[in-house]
Protein backbone atom coordinates (compact mmCIF):
# COMPACT_ATOMS: atom_id res chain seq x y z
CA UNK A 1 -12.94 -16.57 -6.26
CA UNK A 2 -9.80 -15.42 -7.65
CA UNK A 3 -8.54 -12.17 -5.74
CA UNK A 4 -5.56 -10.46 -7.30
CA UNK A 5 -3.26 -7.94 -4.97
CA UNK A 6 -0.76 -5.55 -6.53
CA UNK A 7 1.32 -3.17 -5.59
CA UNK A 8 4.68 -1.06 -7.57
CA UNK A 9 6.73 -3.48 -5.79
CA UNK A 10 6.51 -5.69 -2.44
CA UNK A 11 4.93 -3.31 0.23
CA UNK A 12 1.71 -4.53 -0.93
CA UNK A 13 2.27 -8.01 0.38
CA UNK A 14 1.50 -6.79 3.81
CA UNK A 15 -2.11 -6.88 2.38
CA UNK A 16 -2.15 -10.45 0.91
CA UNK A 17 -0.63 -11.62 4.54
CA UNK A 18 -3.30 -9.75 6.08
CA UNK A 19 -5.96 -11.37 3.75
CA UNK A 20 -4.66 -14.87 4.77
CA UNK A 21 -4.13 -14.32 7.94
CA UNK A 22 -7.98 -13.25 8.16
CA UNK A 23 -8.80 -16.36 6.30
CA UNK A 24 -7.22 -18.68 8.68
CA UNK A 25 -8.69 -17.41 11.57
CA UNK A 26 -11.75 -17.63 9.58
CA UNK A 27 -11.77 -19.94 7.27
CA UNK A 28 -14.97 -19.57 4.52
CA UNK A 29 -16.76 -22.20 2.15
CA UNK A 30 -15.90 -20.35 -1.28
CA UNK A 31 -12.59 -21.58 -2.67
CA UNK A 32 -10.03 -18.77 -2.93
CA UNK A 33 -7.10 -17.80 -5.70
CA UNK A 34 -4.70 -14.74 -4.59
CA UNK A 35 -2.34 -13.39 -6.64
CA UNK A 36 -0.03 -10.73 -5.79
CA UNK A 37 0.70 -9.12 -9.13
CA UNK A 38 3.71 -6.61 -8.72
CA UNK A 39 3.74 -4.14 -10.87
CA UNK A 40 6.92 -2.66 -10.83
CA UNK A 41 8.94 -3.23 -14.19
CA UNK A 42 12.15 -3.84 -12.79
CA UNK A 43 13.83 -3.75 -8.68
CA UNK A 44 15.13 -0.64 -9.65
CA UNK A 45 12.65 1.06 -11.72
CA UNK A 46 9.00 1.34 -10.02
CA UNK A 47 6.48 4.19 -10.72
CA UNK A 48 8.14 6.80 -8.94
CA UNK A 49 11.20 6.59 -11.04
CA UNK A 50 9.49 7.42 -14.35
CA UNK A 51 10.02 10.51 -15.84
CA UNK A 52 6.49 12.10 -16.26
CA UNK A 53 2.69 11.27 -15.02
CA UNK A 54 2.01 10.04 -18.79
CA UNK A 55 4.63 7.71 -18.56
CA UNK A 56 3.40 6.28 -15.59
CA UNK A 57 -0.33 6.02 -16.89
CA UNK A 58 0.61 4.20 -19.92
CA UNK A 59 2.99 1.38 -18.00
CA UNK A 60 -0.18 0.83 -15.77
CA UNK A 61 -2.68 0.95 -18.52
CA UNK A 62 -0.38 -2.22 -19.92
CA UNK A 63 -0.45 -4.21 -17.10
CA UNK A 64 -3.63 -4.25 -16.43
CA UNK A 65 -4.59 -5.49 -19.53
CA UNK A 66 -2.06 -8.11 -19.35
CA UNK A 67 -3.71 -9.16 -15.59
CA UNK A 68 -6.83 -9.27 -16.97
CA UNK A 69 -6.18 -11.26 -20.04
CA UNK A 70 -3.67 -13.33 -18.02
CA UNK A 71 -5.35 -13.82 -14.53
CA UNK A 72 -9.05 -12.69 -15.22
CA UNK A 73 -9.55 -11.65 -11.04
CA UNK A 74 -12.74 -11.31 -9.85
CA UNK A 75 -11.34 -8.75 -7.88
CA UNK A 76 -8.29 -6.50 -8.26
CA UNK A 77 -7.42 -5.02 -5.37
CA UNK A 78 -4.66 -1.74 -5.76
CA UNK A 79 -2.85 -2.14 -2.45
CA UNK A 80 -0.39 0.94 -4.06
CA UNK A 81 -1.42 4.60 -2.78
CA UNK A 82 1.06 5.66 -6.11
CA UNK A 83 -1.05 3.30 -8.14
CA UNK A 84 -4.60 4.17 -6.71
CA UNK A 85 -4.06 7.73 -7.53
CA UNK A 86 -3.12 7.14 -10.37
CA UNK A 87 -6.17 5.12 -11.44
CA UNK A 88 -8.40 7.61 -10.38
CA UNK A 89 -7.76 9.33 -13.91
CA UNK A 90 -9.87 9.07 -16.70
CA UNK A 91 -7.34 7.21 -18.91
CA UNK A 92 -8.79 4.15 -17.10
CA UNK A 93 -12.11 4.41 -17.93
CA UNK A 94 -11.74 1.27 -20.23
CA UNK A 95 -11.33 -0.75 -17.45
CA UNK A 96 -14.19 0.76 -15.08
CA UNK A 97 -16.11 -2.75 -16.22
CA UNK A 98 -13.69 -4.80 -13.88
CA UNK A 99 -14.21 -4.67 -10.33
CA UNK A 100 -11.20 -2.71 -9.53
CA UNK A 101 -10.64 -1.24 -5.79
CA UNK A 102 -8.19 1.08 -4.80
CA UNK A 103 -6.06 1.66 -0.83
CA UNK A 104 -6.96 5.96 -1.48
CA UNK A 105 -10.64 5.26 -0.91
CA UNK A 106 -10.32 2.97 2.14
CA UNK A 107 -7.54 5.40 3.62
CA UNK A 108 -9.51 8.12 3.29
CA UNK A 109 -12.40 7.02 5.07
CA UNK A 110 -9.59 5.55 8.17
CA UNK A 111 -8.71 9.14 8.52
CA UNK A 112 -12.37 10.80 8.06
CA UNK A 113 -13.06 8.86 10.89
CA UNK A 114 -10.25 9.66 12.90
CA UNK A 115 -11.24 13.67 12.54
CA UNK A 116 -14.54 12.74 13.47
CA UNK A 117 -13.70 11.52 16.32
CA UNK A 118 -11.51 14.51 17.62
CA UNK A 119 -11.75 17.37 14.75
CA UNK A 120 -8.55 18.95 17.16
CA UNK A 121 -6.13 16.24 15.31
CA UNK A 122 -3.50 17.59 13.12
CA UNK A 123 -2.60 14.72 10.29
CA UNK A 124 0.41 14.34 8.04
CA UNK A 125 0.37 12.01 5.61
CA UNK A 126 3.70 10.28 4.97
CA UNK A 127 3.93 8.99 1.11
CA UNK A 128 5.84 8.13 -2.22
CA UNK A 129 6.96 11.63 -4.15
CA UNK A 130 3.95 10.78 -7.03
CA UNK A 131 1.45 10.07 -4.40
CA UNK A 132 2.72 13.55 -2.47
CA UNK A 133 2.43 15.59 -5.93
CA UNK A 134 -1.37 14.30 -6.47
CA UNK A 135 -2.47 15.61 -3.25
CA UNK A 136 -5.10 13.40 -3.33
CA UNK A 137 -5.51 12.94 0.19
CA UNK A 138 -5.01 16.48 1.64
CA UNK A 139 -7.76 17.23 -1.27
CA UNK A 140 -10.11 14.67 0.16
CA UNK A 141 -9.71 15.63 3.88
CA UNK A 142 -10.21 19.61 2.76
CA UNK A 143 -13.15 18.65 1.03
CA UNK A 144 -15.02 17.16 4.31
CA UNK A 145 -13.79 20.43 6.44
CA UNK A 146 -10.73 19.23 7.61
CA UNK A 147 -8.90 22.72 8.03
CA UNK A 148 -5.93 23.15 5.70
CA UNK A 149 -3.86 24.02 8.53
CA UNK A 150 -4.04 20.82 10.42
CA UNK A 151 -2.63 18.73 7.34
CA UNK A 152 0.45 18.06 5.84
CA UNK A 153 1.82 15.90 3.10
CA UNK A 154 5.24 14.84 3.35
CA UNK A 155 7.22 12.95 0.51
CA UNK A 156 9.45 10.42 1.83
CA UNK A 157 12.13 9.29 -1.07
CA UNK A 158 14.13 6.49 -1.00
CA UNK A 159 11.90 5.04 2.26
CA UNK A 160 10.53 1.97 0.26
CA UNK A 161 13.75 0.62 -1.18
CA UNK A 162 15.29 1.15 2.70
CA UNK A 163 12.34 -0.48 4.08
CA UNK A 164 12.54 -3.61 1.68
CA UNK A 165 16.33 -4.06 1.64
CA UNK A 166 16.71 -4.13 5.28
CA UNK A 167 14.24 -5.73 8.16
CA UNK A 168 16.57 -4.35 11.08
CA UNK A 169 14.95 -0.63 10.50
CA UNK A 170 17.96 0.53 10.67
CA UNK A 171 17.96 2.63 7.30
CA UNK A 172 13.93 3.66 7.54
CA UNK A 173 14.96 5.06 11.34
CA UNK A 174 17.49 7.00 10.00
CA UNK A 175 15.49 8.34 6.93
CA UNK A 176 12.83 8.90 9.11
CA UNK A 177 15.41 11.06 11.71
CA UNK A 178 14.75 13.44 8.54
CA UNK A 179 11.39 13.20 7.25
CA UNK A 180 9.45 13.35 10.79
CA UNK A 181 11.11 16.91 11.98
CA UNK A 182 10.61 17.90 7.85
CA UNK A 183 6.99 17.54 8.20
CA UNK A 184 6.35 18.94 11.75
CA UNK A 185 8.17 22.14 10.47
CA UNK A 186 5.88 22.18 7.80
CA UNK A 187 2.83 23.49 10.44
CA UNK A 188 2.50 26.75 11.79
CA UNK A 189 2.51 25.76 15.29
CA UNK A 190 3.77 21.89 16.23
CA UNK A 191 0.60 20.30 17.31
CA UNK A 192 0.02 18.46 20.44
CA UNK A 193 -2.31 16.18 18.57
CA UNK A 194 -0.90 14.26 15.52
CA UNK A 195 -2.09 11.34 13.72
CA UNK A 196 0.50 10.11 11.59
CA UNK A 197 -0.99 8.32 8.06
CA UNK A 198 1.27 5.83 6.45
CA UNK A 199 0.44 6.58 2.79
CA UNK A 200 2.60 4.14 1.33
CA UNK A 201 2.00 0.34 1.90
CA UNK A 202 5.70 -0.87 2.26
CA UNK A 203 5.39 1.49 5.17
CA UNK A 204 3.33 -0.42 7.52
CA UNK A 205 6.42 -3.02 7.56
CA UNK A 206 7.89 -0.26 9.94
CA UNK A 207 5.10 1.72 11.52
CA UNK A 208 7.01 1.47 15.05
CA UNK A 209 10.12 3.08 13.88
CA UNK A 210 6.98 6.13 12.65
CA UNK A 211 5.41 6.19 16.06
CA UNK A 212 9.20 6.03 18.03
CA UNK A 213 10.25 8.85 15.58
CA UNK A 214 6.84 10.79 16.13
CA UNK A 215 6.86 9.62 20.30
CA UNK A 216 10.13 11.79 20.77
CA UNK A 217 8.63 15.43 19.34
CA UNK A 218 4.59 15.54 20.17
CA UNK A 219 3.05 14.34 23.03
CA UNK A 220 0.01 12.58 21.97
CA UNK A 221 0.66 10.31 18.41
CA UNK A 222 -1.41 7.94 16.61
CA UNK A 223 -0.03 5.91 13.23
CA UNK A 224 -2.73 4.83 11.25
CA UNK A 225 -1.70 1.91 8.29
CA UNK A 226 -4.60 1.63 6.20
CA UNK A 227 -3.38 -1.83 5.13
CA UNK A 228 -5.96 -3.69 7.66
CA UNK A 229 -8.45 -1.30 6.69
CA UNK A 230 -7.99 -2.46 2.92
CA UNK A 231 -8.31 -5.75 4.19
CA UNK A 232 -12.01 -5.34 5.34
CA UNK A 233 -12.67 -3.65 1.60
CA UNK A 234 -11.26 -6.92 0.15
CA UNK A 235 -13.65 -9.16 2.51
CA UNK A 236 -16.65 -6.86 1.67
CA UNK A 237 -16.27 -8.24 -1.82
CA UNK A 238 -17.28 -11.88 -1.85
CA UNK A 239 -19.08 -14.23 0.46
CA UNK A 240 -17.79 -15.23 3.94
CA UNK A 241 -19.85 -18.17 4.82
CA UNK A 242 -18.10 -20.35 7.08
CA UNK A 243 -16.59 -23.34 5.82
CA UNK A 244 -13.40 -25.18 4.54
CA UNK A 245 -12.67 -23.81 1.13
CA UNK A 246 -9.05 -23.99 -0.22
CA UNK A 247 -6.59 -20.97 -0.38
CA UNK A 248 -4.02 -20.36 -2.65
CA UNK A 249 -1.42 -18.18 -2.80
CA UNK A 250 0.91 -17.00 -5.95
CA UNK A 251 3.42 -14.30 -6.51
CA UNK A 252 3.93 -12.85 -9.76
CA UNK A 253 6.97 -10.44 -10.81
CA UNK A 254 8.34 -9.51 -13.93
CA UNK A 255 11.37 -9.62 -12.60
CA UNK A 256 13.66 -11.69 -10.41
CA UNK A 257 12.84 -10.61 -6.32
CA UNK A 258 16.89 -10.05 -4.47
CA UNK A 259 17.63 -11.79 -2.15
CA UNK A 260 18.27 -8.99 0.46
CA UNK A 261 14.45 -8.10 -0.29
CA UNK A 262 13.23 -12.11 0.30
CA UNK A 263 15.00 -12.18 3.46
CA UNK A 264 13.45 -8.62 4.87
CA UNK A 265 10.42 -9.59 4.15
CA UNK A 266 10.53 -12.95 5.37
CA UNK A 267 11.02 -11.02 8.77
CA UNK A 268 8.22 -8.72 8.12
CA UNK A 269 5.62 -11.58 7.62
CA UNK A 270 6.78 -14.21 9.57
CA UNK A 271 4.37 -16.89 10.60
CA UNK A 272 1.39 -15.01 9.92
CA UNK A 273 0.93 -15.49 6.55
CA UNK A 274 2.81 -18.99 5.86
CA UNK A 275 1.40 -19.23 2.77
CA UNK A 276 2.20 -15.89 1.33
CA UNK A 277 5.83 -16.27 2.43
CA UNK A 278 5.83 -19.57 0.97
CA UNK A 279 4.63 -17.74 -2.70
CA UNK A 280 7.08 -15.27 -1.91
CA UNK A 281 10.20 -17.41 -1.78
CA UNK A 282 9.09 -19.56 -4.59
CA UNK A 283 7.49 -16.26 -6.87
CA UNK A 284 6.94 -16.69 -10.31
CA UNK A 285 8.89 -14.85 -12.56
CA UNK A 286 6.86 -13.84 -15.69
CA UNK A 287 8.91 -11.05 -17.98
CA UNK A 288 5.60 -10.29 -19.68
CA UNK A 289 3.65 -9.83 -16.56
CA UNK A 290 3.87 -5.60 -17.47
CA UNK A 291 2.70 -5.98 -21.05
CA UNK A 292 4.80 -4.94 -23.98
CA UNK A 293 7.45 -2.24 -23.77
């Protein structure tokens, strides 16, 4: 089965660790191919730095055409919240044939479930500007009676790129010295009860310096990355009969992956994913990965 991951840059890589890790600990019969596909057309020019929301539909719209004809996955996974919302729009429907998931869907439910559980929990949802500007998730949780007062969106610029170029945490502690008290100011009343939803996948790199950051200002905190979640959504897809099949693991990028971003990440994964970190370090760099510009 050939699985491909992608993501508007590297935070989606958490997810194709995650996948392997899973499939060591246990290992099935089927043979498995995972790409990660990033999507981003340059370091310094992902989705959130395009100009407009047609912009953005017709970069993705050419990639995944060029996945498709290049990579023909069995499954596409869209471990990108920017990216998932963004797919949700009809422009896609041409590609509705291919099994296409998306991280929204799976997040959604995470946090359903979480207000089910105690319907007295305040979220905010910490995310990319494009993903904040949808309010695709505040629309979901209002649509299943979660009060409009007890969530908040928060955009968090600049907290991928700070995130990938440094593994300390130094520069997402101090961005989030900003963002945390930005969104707690955003409620009525500061809530006792928070749980705090990572809406961006580079995120879950750091979700201690989220839950230190929360810890300090409301007593009772819960961070919830949805990148494990969007694991189980990738394993619901395809046969897990015990057994000794073969994974591989590639990394695909348009363009060349910095060093500075390698070596974060290489602290990030670790030894749980040897073989992603392996693809990483050794990624394939295909200019026409995007389609034609």
């Amino acid at each position: 089965m050939r699985i491909g991951i992608t993501d508007s840059g590297v935070g989606g890589l958490s997810v194709c660790a995650e996948v392997e890790a899973r499939l060591r600990q246990s290992p099935v019969r089927e043979d498995i191919e995972i790409f990660y596909l990033n999507a981003a057309i340059e370091d310094d020019y992902s989705y959130n730095s395009m100009p407009d929301r047609r912009t953005k539909l017709q970069a993705f719209d050419r990639f995944l055409f060029s996945v498709r004809e290049k990579y023909k996955p069995d499954l596409l996974f869209i471990a990108c919240n920017t990216l998932s919302v963004l797919y949700q729009d009809s422009y896609f429907d041409h590609h509705r044939h291919t099994p296409i998931e998306g991280i929204v869907e799976s997040g959604t439910r995470e946090m359903l479930t979480a207000f089910t559980q105690d319907n007295n929990v305040s979220f905010i949802v910490f995310a990319t500007p494009t993903t904040i500007e949808e309010g695709v998730y505040g629309k979901a949780l209002r649509e299943h009676d979660v009060p409009a007062s007890q969530v908040i969106e928060q955009a968090c610029p600049g907290l991928p790129d700070a995130i990938s170029n440094d593994g300390s945490g130094l520069l997402a502690s101090q961005l989030l010295r900003k963002f945390v008290p930005a969104a707690l100011g955003q409620f009525d009343n500061t809530p006792s009860n928070v749980v705090a939803y990572l809406g961006c996948t580079h995120y879950g790199y750091q979700a201690g310096q989220f839950e230190k950051a929360l810890q300090a200002l409301v007593p009772k905190t819960r961070v919830l990355n949805p990148n494990r979640g969007a694991v189980d959504t990738i394993f619901s897809r395809f046969k897990t009969e015990p057994g000794h099949g073969n994974v591989t693991v590639e990394f695909i990028t348009r363009y060349a992956i910095p060093d500075v971003v390698i070596k974060s990440l290489s602290i990030y994964i670790g030894e749980l994913a040897p073989k992603t970190l392996s693809a990483l370090k050794g990624f394939t760099h295909l200019p026409g990965l995007c389609g034609e510009l």
